[in-house]
Protein backbone atom coordinates (compact mmCIF):
# COMPACT_ATOMS: atom_id res chain seq x y z
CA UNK A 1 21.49 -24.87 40.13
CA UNK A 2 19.16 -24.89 37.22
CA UNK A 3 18.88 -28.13 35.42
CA UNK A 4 18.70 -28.41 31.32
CA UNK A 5 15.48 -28.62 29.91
CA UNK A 6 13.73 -31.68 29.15
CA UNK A 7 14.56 -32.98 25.64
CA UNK A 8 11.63 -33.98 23.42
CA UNK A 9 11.17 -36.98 21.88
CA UNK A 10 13.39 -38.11 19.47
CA UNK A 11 14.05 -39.98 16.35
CA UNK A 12 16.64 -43.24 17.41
CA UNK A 13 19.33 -42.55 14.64
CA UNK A 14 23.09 -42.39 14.98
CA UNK A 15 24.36 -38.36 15.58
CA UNK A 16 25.90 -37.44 12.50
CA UNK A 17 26.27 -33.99 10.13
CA UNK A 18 27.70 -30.89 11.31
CA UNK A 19 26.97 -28.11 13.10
CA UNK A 20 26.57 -24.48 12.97
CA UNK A 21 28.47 -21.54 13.99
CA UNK A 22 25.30 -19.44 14.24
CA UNK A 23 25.15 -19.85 17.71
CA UNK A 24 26.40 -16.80 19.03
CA UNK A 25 24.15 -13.75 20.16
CA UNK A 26 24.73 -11.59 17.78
CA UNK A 27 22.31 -8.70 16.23
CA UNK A 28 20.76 -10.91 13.16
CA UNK A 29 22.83 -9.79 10.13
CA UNK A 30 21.77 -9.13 6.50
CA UNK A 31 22.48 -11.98 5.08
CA UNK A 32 25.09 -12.50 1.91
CA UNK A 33 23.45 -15.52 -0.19
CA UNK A 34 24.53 -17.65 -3.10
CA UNK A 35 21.98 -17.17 -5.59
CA UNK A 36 21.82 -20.61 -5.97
CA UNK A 37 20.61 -21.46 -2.38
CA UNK A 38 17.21 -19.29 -3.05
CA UNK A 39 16.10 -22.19 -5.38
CA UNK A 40 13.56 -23.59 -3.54
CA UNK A 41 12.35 -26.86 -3.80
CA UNK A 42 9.10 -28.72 -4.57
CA UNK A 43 6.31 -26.49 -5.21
CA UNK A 44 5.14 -26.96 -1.16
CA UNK A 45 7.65 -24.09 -0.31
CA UNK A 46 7.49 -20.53 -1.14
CA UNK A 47 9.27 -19.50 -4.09
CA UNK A 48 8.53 -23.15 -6.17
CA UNK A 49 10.83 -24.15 -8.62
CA UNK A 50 10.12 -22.75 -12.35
CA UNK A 51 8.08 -19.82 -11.17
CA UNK A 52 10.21 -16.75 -11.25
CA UNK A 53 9.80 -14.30 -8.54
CA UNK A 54 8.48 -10.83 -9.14
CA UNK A 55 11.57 -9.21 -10.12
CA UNK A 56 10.18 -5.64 -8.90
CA UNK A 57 7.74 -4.89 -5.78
CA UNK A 58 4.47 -4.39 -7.51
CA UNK A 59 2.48 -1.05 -6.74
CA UNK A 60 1.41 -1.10 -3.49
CA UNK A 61 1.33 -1.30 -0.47
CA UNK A 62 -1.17 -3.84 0.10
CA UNK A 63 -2.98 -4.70 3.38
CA UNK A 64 -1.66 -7.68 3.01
CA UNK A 65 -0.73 -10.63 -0.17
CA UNK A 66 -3.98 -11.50 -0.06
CA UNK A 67 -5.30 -8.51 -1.09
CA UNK A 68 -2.91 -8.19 -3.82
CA UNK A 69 -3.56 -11.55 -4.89
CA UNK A 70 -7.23 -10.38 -5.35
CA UNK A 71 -5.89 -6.93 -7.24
CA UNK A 72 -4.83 -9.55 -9.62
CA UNK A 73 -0.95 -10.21 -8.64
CA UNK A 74 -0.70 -13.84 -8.93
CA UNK A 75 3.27 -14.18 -9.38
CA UNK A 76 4.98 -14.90 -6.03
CA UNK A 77 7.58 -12.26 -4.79
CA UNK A 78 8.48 -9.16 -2.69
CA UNK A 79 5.49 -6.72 -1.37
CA UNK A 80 5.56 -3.85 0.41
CA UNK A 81 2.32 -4.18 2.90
CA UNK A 82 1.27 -0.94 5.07
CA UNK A 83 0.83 -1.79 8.73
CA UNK A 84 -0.37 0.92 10.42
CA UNK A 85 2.35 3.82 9.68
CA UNK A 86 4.89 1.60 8.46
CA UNK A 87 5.33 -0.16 5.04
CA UNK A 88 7.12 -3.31 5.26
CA UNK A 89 8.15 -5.55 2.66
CA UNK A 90 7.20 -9.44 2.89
CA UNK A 91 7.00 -12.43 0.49
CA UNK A 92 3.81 -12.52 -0.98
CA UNK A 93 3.35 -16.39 -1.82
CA UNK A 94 0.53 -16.61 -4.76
CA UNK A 95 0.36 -20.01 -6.46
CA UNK A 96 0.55 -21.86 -3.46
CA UNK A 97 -3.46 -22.91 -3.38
CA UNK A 98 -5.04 -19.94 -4.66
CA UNK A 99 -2.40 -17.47 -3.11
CA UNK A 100 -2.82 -14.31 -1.11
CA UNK A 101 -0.26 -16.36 1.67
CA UNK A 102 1.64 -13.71 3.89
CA UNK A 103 5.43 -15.74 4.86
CA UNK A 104 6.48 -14.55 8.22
CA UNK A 105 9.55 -16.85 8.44
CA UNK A 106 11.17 -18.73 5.87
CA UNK A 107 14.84 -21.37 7.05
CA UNK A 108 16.65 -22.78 4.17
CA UNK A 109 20.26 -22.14 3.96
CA UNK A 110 21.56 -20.38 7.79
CA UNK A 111 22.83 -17.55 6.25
CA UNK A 112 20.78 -15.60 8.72
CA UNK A 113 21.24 -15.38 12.42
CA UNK A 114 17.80 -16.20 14.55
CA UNK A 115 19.86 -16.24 17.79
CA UNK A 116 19.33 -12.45 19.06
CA UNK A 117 17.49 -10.04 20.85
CA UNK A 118 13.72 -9.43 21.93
CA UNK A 119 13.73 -5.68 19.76
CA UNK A 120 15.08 -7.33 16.60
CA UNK A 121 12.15 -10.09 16.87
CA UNK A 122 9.61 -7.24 17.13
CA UNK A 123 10.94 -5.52 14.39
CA UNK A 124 11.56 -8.24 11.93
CA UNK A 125 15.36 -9.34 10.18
CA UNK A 126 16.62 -11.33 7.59
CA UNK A 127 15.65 -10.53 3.86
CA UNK A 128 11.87 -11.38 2.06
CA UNK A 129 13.57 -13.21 -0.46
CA UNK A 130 15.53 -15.48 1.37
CA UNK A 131 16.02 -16.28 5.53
CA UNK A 132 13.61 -14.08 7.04
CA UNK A 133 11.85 -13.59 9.98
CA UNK A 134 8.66 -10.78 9.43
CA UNK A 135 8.32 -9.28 13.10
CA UNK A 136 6.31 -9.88 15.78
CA UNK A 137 4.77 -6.68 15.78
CA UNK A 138 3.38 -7.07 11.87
CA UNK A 139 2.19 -10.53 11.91
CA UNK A 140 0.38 -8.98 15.59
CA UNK A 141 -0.72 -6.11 12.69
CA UNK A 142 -1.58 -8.14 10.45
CA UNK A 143 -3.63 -10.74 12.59
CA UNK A 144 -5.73 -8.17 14.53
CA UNK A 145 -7.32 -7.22 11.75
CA UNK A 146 -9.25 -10.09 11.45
CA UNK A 147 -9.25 -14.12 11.47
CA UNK A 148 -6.20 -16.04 9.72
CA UNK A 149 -5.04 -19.47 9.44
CA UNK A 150 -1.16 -20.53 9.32
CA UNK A 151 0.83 -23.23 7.25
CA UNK A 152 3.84 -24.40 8.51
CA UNK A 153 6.33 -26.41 5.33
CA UNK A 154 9.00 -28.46 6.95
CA UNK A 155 11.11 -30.38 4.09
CA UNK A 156 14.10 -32.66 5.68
CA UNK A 157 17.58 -32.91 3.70
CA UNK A 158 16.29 -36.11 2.23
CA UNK A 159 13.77 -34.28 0.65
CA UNK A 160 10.82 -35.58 2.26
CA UNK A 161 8.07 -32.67 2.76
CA UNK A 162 5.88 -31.66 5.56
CA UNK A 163 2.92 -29.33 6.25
CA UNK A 164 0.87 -28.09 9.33
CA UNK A 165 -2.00 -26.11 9.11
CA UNK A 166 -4.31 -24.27 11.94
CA UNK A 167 -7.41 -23.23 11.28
CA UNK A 168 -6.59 -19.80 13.58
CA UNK A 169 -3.82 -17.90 14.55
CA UNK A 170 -3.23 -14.95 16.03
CA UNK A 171 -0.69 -12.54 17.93
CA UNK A 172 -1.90 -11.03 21.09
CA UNK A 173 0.11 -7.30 21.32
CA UNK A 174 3.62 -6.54 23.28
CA UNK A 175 1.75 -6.08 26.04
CA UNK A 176 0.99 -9.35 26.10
CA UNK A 177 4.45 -10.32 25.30
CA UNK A 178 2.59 -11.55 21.42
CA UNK A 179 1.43 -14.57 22.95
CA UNK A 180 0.31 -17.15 20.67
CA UNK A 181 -3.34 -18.38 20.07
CA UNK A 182 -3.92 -21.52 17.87
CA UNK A 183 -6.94 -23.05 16.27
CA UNK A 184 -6.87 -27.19 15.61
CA UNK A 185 -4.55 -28.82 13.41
CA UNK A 186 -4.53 -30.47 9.86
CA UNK A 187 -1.69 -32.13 8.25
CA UNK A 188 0.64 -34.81 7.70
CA UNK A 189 3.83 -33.44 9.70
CA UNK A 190 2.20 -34.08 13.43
CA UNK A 191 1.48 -31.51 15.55
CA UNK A 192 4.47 -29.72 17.38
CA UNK A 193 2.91 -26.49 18.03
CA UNK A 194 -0.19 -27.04 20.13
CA UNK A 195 1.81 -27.26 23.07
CA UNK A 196 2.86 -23.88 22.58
CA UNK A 197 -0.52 -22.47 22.37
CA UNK A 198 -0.92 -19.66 24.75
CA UNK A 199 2.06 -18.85 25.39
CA UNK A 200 4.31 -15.75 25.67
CA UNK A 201 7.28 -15.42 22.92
CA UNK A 202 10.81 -15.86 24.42
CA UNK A 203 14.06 -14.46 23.60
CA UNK A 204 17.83 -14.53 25.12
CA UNK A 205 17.06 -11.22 26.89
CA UNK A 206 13.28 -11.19 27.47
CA UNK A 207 12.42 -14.71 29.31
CA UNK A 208 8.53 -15.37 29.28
CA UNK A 209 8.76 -19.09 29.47
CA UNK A 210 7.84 -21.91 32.02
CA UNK A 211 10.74 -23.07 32.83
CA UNK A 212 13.01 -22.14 35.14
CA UNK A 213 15.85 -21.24 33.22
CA UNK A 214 16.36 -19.56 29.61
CA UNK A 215 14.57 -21.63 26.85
CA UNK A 216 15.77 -19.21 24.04
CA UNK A 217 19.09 -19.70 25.61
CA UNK A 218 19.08 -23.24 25.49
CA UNK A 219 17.62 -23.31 22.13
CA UNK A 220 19.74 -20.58 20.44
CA UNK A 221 16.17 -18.73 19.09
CA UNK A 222 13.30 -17.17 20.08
CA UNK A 223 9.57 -19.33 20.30
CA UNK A 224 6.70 -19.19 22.34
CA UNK A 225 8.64 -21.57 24.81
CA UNK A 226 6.66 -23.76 27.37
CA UNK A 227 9.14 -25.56 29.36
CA UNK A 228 11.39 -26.08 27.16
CA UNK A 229 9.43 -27.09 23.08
CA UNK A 230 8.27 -29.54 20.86
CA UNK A 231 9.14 -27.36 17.88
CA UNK A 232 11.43 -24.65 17.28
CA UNK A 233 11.97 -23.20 13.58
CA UNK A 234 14.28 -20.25 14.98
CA UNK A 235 17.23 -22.62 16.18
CA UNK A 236 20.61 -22.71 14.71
CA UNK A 237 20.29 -24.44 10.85
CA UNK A 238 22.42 -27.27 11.21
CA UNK A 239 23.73 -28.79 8.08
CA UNK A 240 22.69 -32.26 7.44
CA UNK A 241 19.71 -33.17 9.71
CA UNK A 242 21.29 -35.00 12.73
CA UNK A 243 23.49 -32.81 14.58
CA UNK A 244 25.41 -33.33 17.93
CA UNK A 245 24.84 -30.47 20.55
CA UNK A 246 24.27 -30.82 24.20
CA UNK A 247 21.08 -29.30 23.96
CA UNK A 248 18.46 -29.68 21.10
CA UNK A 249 19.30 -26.59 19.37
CA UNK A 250 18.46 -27.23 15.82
CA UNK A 251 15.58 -26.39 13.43
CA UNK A 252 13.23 -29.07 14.66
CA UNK A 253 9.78 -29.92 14.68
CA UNK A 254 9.58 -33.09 16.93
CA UNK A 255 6.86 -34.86 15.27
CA UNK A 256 8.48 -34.75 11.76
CA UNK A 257 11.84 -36.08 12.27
CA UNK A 258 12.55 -35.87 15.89
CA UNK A 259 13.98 -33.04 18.24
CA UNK A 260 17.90 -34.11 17.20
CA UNK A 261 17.00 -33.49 13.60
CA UNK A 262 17.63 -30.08 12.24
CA UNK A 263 15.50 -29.18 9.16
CA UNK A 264 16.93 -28.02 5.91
CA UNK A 265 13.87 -25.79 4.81
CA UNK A 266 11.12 -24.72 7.83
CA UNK A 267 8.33 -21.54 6.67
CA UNK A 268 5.80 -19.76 8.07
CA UNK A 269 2.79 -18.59 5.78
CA UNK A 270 -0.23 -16.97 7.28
CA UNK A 271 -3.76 -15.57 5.30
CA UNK A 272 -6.89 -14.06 6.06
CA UNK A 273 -9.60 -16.79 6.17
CA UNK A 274 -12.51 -14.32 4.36
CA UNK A 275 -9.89 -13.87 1.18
């Protein structure tokens, strides 16, 4: 019989809020949003407050936001970047210290599914202007073309803010199953990700991880699962931070808040490091 994982640490406060319904494995589905849950919050997250996004996709497609940003686009919005032979659109976050920021995954409202398959992480889901998640494959694009950094804003449902940064990241290819490599760490949210570093990414039907049973099933989401994590932005979005689930399931990063604390807002920003 194979045991649960291994919780991570957590933050001693009573279990309360609610829970999700967006645990079942379902192909993620476009999302239907109230316009007013795209209103970000303070200007750490994509899409600040006060700064309108672009309302059309400016002439492209770019390499990538930075190089837009340096074409003189400086208003955050929707971009269509060419990878390869493929244009795909992304959020192009520009006022966020000098721009040219790529977001490959964005959590703020649930209204998108993260719990489903290995071909639909490759591929990318979700919508750039809201709950997204880019693709493995073009963040692999996008990273093999030369060095990067990443910023990870968490912001709990008090409204207290987070941010990681690494000085590297990369994607390795499919082949490699895009495992993750991970320079050092800055920031003031703690650092959940190291422990991840080197890893293969994990989904429901494609189980890289260390453990002996399904991370990604345990964890309703796919990460670059050790045995089990100490962070895991593709969980279910559970409203109000403190959820009760048998397993820790939520959107958590487990040095900002604890592993029983589900995040309200979680992204994922990536840029070139010779803008």
């Amino acid at each position: 019989q194979v045991l649960p994982p291994p919780l991570v640490p957590v933050v001693p406060f009573s279990l309360v809020g609610g829970t999700s319904d967006n645990s079942r494995l379902d192909p993620a589905p476009e999302s239907q949003r109230d316009q007013t849950l795209r209103q970000q919050g303070p200007l750490a997250f994509p899409l600040p407050a006060g700064h309108p996004a672009v309302p059309t996709k400016p002439a492209g497609p770019w390499q990538d936001c930075a190089e837009a940003r340096r074409a003189g686009h400086g208003q955050s919005g929707v971009y269509e970047l060419r990878l390869g032979r493929h244009v795909v659109s992304a959020w192009c976050e520009q006022q966020l210290e000098g721009g040219g920021w790529t977001v490959i995954q964005r959590r703020q409202d649930g209204s998108v599914n993260f719990f489903t398959t290995w071909q639909h992480y490759k591929a990318g889901f979700g919508q750039p202007d809201g709950e997204y998640w880019l693709g493995l494959e073009p963040v692999h694009q996008l990273t093999s073309r030369g060095d990067h950094e990443l910023l990870v804003l968490l912001e709990d449902w008090g409204g207290r803010g987070g941010r990681a940064h690494y000085d590297s990241f990369s994607l390795e290819p499919e082949s490699d199953h895009y495992r993750l490599r991970l320079g050092q760490y800055h920031g003031d949210a703690g650092d959940s990700l190291s422990w991840h570093n080197d890893k293969p990414f994990s989904t429901v039907d494609r189980d890289r991880d260390s453990y002996s049973g399904n991370c990604a099933l345990y964890h309703r989401g796919g990460w670059w699962y050790h045995a089990c994590a100490h962070s895991n932005l593709n969980g279910v979005w559970h409203r109000g931070g403190h959820y009760r689930s048998r397993y820790q399931d939520g959107v958590y990063w487990a040095e900002f808040r604890g592993g029983a604390y589900s995040l309200k807002k979680a992204a994922m920003l990536i840029r070139p490091l010779r803008l």
